[in-house]
PDB file of N, CA and C in Angstrom:
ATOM      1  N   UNK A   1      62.707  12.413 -10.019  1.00  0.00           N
ATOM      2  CA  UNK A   1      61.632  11.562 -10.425  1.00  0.00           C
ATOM      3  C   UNK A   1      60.517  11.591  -9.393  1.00  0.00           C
ATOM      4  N   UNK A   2      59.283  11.798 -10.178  1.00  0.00           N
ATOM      5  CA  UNK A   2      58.364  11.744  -9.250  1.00  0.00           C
ATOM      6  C   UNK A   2      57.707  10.330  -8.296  1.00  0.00           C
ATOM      7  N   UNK A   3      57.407  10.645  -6.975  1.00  0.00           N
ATOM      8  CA  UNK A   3      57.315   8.936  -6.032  1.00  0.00           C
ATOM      9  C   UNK A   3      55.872   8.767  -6.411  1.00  0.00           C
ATOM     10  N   UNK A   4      55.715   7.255  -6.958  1.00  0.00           N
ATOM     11  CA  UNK A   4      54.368   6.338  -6.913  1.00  0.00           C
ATOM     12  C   UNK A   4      53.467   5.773  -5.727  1.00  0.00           C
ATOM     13  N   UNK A   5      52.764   6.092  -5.645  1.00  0.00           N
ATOM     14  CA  UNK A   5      52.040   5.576  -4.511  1.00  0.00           C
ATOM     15  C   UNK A   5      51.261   4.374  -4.727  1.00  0.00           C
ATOM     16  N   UNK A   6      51.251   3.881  -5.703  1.00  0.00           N
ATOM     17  CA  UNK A   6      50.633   2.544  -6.423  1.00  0.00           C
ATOM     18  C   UNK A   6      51.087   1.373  -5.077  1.00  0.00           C
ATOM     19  N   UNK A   7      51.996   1.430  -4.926  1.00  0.00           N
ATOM     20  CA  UNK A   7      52.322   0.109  -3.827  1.00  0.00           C
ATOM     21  C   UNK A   7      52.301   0.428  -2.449  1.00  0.00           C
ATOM     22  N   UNK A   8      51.414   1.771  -1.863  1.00  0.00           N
ATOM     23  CA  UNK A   8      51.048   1.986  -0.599  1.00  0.00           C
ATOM     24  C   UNK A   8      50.189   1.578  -0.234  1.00  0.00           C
ATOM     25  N   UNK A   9      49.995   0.564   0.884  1.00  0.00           N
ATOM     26  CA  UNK A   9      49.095  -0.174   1.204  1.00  0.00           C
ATOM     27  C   UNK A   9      47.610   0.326   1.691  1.00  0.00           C
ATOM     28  N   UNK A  10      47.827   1.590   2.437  1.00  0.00           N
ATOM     29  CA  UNK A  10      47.073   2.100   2.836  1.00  0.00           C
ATOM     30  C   UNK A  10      45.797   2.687   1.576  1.00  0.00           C
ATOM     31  N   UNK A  11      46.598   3.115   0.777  1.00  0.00           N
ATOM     32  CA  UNK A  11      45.656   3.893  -0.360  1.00  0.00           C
ATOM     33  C   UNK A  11      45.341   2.807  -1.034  1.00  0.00           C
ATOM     34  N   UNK A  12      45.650   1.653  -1.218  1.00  0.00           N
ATOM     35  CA  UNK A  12      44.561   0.398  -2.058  1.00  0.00           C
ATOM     36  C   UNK A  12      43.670  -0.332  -1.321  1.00  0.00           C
ATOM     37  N   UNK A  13      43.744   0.018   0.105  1.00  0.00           N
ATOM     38  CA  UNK A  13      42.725  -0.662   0.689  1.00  0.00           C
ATOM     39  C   UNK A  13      41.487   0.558   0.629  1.00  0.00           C
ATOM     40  N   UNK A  14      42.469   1.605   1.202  1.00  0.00           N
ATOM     41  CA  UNK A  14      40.811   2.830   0.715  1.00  0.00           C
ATOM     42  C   UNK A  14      40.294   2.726  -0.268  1.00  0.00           C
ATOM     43  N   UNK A  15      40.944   2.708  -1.534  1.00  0.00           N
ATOM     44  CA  UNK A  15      40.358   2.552  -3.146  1.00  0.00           C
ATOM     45  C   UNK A  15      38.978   0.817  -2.963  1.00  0.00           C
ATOM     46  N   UNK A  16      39.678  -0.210  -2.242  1.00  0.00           N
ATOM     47  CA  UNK A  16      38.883  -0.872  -2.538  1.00  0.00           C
ATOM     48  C   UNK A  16      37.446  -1.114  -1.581  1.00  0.00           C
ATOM     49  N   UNK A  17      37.849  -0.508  -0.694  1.00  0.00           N
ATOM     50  CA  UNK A  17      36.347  -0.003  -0.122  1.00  0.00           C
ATOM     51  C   UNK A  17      35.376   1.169  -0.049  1.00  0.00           C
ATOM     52  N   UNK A  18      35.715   1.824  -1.198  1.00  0.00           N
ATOM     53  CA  UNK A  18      34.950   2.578  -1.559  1.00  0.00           C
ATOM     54  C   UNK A  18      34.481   1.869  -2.914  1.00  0.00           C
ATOM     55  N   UNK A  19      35.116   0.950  -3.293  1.00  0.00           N
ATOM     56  CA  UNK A  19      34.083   0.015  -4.711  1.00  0.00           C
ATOM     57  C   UNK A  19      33.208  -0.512  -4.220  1.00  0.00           C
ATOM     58  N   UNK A  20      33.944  -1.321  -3.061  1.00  0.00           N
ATOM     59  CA  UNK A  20      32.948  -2.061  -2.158  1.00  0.00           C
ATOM     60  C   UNK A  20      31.758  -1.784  -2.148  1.00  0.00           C
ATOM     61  N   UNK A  21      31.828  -0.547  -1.197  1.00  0.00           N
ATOM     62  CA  UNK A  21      30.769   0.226  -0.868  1.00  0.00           C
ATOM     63  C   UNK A  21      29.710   0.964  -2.391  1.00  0.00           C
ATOM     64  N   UNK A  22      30.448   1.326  -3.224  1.00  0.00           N
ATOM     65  CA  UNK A  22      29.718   1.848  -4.377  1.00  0.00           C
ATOM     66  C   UNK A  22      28.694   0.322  -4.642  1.00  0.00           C
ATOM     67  N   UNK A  23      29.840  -0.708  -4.946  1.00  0.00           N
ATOM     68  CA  UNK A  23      29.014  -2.136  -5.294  1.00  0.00           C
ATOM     69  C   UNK A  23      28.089  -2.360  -5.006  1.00  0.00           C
ATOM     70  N   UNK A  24      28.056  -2.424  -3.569  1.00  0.00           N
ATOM     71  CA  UNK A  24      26.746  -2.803  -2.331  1.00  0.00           C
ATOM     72  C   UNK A  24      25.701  -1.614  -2.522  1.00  0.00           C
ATOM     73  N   UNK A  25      25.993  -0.782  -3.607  1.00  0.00           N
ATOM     74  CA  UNK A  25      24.764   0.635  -3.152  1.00  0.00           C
ATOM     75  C   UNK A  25      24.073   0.421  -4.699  1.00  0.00           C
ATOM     76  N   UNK A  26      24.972  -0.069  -5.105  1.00  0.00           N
ATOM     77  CA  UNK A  26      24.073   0.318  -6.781  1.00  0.00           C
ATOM     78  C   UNK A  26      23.702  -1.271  -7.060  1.00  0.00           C
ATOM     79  N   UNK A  27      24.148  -2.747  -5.947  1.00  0.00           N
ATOM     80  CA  UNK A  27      23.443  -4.007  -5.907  1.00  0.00           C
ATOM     81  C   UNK A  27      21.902  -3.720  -5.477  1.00  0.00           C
ATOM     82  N   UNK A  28      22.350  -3.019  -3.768  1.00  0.00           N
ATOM     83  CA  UNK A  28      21.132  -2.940  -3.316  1.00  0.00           C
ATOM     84  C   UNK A  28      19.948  -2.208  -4.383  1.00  0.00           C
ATOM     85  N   UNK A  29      19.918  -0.977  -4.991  1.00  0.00           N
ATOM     86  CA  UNK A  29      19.449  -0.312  -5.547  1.00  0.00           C
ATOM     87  C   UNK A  29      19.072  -1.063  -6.923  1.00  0.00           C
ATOM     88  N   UNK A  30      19.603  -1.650  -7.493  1.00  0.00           N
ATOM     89  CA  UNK A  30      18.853  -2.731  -8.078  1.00  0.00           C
ATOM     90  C   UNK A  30      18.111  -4.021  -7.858  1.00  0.00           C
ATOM     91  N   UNK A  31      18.452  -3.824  -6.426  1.00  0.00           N
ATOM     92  CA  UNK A  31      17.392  -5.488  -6.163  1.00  0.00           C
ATOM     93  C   UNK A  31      15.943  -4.557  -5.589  1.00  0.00           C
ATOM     94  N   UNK A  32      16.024  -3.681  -4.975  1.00  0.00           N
ATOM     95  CA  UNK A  32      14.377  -2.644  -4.442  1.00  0.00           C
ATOM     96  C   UNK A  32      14.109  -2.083  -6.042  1.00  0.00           C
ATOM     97  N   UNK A  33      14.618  -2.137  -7.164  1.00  0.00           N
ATOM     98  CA  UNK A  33      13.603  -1.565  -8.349  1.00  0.00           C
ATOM     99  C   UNK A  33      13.277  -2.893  -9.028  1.00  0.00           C
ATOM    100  N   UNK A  34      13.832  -4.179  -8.534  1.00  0.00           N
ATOM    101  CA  UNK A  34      12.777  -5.275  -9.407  1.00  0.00           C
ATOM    102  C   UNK A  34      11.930  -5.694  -8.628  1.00  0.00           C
ATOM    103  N   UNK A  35      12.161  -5.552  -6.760  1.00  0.00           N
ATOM    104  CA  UNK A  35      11.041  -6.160  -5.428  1.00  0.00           C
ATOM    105  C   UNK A  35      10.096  -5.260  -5.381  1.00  0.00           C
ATOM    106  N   UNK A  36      10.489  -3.645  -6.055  1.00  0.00           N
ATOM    107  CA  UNK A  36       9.156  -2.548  -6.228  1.00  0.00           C
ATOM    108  C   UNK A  36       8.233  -3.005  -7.577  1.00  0.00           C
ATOM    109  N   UNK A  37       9.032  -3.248  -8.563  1.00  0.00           N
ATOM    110  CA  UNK A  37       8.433  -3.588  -9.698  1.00  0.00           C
ATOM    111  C   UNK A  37       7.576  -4.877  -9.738  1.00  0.00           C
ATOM    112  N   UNK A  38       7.956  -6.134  -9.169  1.00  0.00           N
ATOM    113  CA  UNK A  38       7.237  -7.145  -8.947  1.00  0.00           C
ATOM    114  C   UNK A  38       6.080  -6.742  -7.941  1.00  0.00           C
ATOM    115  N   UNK A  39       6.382  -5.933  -6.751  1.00  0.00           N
ATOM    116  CA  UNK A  39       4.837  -5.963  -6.145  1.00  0.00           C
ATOM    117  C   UNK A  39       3.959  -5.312  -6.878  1.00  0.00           C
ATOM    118  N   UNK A  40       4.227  -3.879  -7.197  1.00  0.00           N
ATOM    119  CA  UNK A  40       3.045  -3.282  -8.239  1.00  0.00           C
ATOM    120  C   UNK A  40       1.962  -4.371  -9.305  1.00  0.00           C
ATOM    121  N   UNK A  41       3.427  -5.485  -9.780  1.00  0.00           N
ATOM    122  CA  UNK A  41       2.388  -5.836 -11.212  1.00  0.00           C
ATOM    123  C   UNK A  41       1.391  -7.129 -10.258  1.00  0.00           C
ATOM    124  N   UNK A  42       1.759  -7.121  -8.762  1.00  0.00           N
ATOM    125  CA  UNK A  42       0.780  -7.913  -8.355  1.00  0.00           C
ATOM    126  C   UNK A  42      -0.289  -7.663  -7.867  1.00  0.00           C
ATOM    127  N   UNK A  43      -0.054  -6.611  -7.829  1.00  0.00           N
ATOM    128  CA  UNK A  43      -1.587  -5.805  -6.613  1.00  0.00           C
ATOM    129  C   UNK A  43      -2.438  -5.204  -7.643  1.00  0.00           C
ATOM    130  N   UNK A  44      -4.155  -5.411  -6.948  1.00  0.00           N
ATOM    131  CA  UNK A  44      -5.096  -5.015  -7.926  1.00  0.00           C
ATOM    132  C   UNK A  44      -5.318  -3.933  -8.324  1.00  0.00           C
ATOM    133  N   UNK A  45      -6.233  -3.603  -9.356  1.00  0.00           N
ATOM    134  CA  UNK A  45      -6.637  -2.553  -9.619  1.00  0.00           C
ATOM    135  C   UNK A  45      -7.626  -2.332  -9.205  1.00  0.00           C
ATOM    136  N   UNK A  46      -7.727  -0.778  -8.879  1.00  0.00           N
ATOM    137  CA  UNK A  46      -9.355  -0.314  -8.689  1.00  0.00           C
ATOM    138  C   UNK A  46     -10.186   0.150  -9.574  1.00  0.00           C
ATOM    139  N   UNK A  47     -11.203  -0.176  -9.948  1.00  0.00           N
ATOM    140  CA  UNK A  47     -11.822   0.862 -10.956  1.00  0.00           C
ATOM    141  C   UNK A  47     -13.004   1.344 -11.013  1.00  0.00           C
ATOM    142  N   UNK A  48     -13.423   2.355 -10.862  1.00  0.00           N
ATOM    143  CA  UNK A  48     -14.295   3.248 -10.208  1.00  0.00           C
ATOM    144  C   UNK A  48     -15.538   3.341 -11.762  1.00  0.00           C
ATOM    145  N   UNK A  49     -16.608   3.010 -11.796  1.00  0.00           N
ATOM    146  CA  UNK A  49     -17.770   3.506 -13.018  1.00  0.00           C
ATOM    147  C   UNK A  49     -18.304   4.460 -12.040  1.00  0.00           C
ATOM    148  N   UNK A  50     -18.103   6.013 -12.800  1.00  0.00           N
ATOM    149  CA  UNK A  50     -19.423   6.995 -12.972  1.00  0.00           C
ATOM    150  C   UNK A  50     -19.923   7.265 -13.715  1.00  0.00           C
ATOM    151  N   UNK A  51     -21.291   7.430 -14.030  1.00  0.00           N
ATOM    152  CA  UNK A  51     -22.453   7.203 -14.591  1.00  0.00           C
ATOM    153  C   UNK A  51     -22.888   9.199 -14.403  1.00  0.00           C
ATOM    154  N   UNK A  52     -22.065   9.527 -15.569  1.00  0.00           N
ATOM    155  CA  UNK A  52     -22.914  11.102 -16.275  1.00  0.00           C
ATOM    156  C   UNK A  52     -23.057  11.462 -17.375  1.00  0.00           C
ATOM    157  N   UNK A  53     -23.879   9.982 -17.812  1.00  0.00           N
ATOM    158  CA  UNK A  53     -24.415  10.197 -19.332  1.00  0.00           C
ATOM    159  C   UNK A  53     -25.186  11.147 -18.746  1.00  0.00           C
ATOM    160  N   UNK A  54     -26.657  10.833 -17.975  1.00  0.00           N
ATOM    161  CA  UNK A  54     -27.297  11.359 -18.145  1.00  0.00           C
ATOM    162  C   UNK A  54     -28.976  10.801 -18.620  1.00  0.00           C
ATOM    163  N   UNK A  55     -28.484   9.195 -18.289  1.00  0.00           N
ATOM    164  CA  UNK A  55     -29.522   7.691 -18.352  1.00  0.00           C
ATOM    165  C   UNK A  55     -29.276   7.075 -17.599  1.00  0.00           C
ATOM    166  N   UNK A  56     -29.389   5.693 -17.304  1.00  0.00           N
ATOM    167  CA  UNK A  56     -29.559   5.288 -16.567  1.00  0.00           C
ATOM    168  C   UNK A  56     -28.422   4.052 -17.654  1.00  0.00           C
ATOM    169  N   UNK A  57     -27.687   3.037 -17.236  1.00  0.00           N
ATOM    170  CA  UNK A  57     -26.984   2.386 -18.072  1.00  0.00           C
ATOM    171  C   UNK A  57     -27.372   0.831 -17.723  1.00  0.00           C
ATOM    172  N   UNK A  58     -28.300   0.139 -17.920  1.00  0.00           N
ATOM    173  CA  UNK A  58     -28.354  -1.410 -17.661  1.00  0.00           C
ATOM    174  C   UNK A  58     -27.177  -2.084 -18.231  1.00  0.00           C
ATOM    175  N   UNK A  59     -27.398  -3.367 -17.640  1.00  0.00           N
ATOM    176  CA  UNK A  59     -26.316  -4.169 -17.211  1.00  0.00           C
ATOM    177  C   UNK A  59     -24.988  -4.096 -17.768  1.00  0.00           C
ATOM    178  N   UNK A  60     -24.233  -3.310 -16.966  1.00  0.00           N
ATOM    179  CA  UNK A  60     -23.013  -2.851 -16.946  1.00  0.00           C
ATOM    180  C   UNK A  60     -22.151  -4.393 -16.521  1.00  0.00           C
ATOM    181  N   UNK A  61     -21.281  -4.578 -16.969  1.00  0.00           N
ATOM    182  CA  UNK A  61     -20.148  -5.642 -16.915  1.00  0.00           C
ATOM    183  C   UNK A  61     -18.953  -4.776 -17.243  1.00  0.00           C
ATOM    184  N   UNK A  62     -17.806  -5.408 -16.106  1.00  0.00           N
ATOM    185  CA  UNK A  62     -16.732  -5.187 -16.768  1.00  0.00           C
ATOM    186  C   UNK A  62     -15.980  -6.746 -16.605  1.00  0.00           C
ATOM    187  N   UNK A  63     -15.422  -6.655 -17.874  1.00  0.00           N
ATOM    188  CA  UNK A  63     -15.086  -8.095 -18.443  1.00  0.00           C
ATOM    189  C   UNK A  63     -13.176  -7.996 -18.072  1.00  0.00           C
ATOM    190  N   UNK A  64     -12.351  -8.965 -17.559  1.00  0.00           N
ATOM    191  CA  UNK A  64     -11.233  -9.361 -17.613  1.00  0.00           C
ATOM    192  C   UNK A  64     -10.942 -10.437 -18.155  1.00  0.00           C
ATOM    193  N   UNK A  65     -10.411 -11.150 -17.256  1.00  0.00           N
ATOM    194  CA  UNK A  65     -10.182 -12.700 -17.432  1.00  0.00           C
ATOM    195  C   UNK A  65     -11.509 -13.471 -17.036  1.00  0.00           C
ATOM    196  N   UNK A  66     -12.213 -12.704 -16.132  1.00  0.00           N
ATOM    197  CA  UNK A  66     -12.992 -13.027 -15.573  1.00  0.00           C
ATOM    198  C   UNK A  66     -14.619 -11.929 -15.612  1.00  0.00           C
ATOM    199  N   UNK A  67     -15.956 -12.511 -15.670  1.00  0.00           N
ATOM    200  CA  UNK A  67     -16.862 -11.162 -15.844  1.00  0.00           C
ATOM    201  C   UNK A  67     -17.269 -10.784 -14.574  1.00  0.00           C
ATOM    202  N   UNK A  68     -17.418  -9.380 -14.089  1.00  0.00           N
ATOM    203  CA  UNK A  68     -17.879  -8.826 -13.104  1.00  0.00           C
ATOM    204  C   UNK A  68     -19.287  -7.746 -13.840  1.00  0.00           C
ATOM    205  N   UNK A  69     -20.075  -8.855 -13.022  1.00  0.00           N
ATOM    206  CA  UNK A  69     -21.522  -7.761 -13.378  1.00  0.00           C
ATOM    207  C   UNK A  69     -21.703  -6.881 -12.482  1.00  0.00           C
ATOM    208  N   UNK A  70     -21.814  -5.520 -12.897  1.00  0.00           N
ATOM    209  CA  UNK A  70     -22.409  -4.478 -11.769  1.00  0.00           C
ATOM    210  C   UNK A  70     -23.709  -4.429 -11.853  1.00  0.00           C
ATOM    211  N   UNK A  71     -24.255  -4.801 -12.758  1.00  0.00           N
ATOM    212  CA  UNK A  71     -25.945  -4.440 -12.476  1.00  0.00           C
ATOM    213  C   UNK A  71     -26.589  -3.126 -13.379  1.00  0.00           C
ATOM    214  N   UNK A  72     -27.577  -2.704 -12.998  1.00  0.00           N
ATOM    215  CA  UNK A  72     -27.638  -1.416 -13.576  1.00  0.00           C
ATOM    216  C   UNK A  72     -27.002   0.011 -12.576  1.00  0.00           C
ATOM    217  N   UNK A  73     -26.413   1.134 -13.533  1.00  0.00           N
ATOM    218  CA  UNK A  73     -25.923   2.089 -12.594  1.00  0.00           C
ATOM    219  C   UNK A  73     -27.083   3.758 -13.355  1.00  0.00           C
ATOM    220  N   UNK A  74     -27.505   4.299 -12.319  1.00  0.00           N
ATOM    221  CA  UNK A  74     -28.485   5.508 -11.847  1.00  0.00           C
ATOM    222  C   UNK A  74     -27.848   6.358 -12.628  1.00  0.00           C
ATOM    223  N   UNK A  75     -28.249   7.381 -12.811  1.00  0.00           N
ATOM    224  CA  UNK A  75     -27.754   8.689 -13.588  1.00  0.00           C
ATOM    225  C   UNK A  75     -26.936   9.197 -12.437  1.00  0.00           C
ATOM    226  N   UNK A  76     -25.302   9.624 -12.391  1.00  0.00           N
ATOM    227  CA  UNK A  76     -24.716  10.431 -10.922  1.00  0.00           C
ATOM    228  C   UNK A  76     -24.485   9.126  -9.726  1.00  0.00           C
ATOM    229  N   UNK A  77     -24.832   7.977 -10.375  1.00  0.00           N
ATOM    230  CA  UNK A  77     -24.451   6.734  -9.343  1.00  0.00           C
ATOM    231  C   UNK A  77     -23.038   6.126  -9.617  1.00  0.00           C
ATOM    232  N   UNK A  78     -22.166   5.582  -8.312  1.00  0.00           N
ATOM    233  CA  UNK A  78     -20.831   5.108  -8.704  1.00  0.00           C
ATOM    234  C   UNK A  78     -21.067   4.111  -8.482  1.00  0.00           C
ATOM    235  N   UNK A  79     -20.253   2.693  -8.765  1.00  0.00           N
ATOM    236  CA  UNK A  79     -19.449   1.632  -8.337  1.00  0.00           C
ATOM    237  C   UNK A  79     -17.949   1.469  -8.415  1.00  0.00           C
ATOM    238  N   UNK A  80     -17.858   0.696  -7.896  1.00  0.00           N
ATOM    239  CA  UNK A  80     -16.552   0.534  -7.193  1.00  0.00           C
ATOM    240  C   UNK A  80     -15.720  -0.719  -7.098  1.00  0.00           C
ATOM    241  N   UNK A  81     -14.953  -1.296  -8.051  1.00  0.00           N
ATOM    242  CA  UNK A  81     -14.637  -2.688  -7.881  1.00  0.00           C
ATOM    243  C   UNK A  81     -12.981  -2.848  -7.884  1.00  0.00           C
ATOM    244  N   UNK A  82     -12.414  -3.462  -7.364  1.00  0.00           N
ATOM    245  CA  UNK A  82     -11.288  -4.414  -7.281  1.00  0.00           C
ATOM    246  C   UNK A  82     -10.920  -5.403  -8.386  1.00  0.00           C
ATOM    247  N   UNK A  83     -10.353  -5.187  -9.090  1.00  0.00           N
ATOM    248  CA  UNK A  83      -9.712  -6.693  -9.979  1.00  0.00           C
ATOM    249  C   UNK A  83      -8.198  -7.053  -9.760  1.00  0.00           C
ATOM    250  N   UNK A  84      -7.903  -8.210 -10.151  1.00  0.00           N
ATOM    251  CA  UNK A  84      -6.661  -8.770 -10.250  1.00  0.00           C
ATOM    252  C   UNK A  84      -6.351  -8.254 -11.521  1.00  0.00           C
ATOM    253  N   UNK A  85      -5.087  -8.220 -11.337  1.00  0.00           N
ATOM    254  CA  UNK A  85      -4.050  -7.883 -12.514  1.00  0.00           C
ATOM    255  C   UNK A  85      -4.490  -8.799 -13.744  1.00  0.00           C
ATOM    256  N   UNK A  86      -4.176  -7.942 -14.890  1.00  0.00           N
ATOM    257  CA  UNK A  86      -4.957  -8.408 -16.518  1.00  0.00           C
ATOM    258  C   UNK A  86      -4.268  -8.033 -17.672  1.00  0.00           C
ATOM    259  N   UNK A  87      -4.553  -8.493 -19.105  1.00  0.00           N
ATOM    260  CA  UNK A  87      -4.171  -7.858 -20.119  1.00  0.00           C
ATOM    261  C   UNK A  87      -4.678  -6.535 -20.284  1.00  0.00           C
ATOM    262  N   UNK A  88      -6.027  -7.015 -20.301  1.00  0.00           N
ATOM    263  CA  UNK A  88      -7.440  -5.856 -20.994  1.00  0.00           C
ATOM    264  C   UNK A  88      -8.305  -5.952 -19.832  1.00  0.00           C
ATOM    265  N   UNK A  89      -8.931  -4.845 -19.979  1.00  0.00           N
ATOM    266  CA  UNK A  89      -9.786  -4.640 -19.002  1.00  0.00           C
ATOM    267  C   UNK A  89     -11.147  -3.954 -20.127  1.00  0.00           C
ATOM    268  N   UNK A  90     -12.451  -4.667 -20.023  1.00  0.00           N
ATOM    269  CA  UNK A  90     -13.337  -4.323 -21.183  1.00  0.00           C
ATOM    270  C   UNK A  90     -14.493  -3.707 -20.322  1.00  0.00           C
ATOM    271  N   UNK A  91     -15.172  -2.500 -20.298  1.00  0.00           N
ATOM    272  CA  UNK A  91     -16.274  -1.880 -19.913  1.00  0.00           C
ATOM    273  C   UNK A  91     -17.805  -2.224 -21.001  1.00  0.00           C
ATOM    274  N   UNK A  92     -18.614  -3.019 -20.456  1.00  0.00           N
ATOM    275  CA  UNK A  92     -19.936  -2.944 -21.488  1.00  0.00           C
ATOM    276  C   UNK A  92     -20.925  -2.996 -20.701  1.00  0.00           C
ATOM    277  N   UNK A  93     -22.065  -2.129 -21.640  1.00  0.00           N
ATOM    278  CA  UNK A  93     -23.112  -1.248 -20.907  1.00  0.00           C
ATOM    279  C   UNK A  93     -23.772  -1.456 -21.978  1.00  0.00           C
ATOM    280  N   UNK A  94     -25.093  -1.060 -21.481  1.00  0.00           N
ATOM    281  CA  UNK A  94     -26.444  -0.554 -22.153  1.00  0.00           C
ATOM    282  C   UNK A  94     -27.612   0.405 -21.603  1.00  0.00           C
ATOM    283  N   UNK A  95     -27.952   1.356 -22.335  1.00  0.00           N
ATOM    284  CA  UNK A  95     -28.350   2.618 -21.918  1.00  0.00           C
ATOM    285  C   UNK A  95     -29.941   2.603 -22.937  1.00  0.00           C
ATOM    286  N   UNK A  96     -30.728   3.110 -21.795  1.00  0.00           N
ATOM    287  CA  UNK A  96     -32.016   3.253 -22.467  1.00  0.00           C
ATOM    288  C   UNK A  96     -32.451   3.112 -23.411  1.00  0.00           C
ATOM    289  N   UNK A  97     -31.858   3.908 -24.103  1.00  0.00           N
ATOM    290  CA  UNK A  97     -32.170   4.197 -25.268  1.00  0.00           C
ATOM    291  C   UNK A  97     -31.654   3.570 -26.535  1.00  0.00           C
ATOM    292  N   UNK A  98     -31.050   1.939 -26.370  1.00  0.00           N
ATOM    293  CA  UNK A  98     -31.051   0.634 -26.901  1.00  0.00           C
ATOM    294  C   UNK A  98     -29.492   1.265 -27.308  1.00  0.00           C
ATOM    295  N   UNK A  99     -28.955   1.786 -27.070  1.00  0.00           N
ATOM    296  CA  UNK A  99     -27.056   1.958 -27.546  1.00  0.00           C
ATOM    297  C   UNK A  99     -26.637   0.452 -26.731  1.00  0.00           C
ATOM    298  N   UNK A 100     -25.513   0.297 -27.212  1.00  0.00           N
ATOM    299  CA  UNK A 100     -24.687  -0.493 -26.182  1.00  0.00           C
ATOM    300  C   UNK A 100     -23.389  -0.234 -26.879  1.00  0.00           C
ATOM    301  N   UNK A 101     -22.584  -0.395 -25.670  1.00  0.00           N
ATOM    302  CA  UNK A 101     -21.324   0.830 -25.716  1.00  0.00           C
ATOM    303  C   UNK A 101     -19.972  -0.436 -25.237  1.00  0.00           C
ATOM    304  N   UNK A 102     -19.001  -0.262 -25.395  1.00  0.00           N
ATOM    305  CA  UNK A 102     -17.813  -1.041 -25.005  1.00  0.00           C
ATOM    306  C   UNK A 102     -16.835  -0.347 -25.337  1.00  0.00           C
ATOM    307  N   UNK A 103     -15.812  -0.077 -23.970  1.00  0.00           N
ATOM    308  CA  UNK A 103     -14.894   0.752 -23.620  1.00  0.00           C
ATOM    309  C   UNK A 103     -13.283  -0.245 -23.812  1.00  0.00           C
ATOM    310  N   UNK A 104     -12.303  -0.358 -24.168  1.00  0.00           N
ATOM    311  CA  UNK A 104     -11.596  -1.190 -24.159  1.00  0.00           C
ATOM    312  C   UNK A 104     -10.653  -0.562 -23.955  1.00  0.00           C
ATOM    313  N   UNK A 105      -8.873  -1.197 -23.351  1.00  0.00           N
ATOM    314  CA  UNK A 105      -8.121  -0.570 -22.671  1.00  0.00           C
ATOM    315  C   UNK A 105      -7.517  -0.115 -23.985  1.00  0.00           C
TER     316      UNK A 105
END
């Protein structure tokens, strides 16, 4: 008859620290993908307007929760803004030539 090793002390303490250890690796590894995931959805966005219509675009707003006027932007001119985290993020402009335009996410 073949001998069981089921009641050797030695081999159930190895077995249970290697769960241990698996436990503690795939705990840790789930608590850094919700502390990565929570900082991302807190930090702002950047969002960059370039201007190659090829006019000149008066009063440019971009609308969130909140409105940020840029002003008018130059033909080949950038701005550059920062927002807090949002649903929608809305781009509206007006260009010389009486268009007015709205970009939505």
């Amino acid at each position: 008859m073949a001998k069981s090793n089921a009641g050797d002390p030695s081999l159930r303490s190895g077995l249970a620290l290697i769960s241990r250890r698996l436990l503690w690796t795939i705990a840790l590894g789930i608590a850094g993908v919700i502390i990565v995931t929570w900082r991302m959805e807190a930090l702002p966005a950047h969002v960059v307007v370039i201007n190659q219509s090829g006019e000149m675009l008066t009063n440019v707003v971009i609308a969130t929760d909140r409105r940020i006027e840029l002003g008018a932007i130059s033909n080949g001119e950038t701005r550059s803004v920062s927002l807090e985290p949002a649903e929608s993020v809305n781009l509206i402009y007006r260009t010389a030539s009486s268009r007015i335009g709205t970009l939505a996410r």
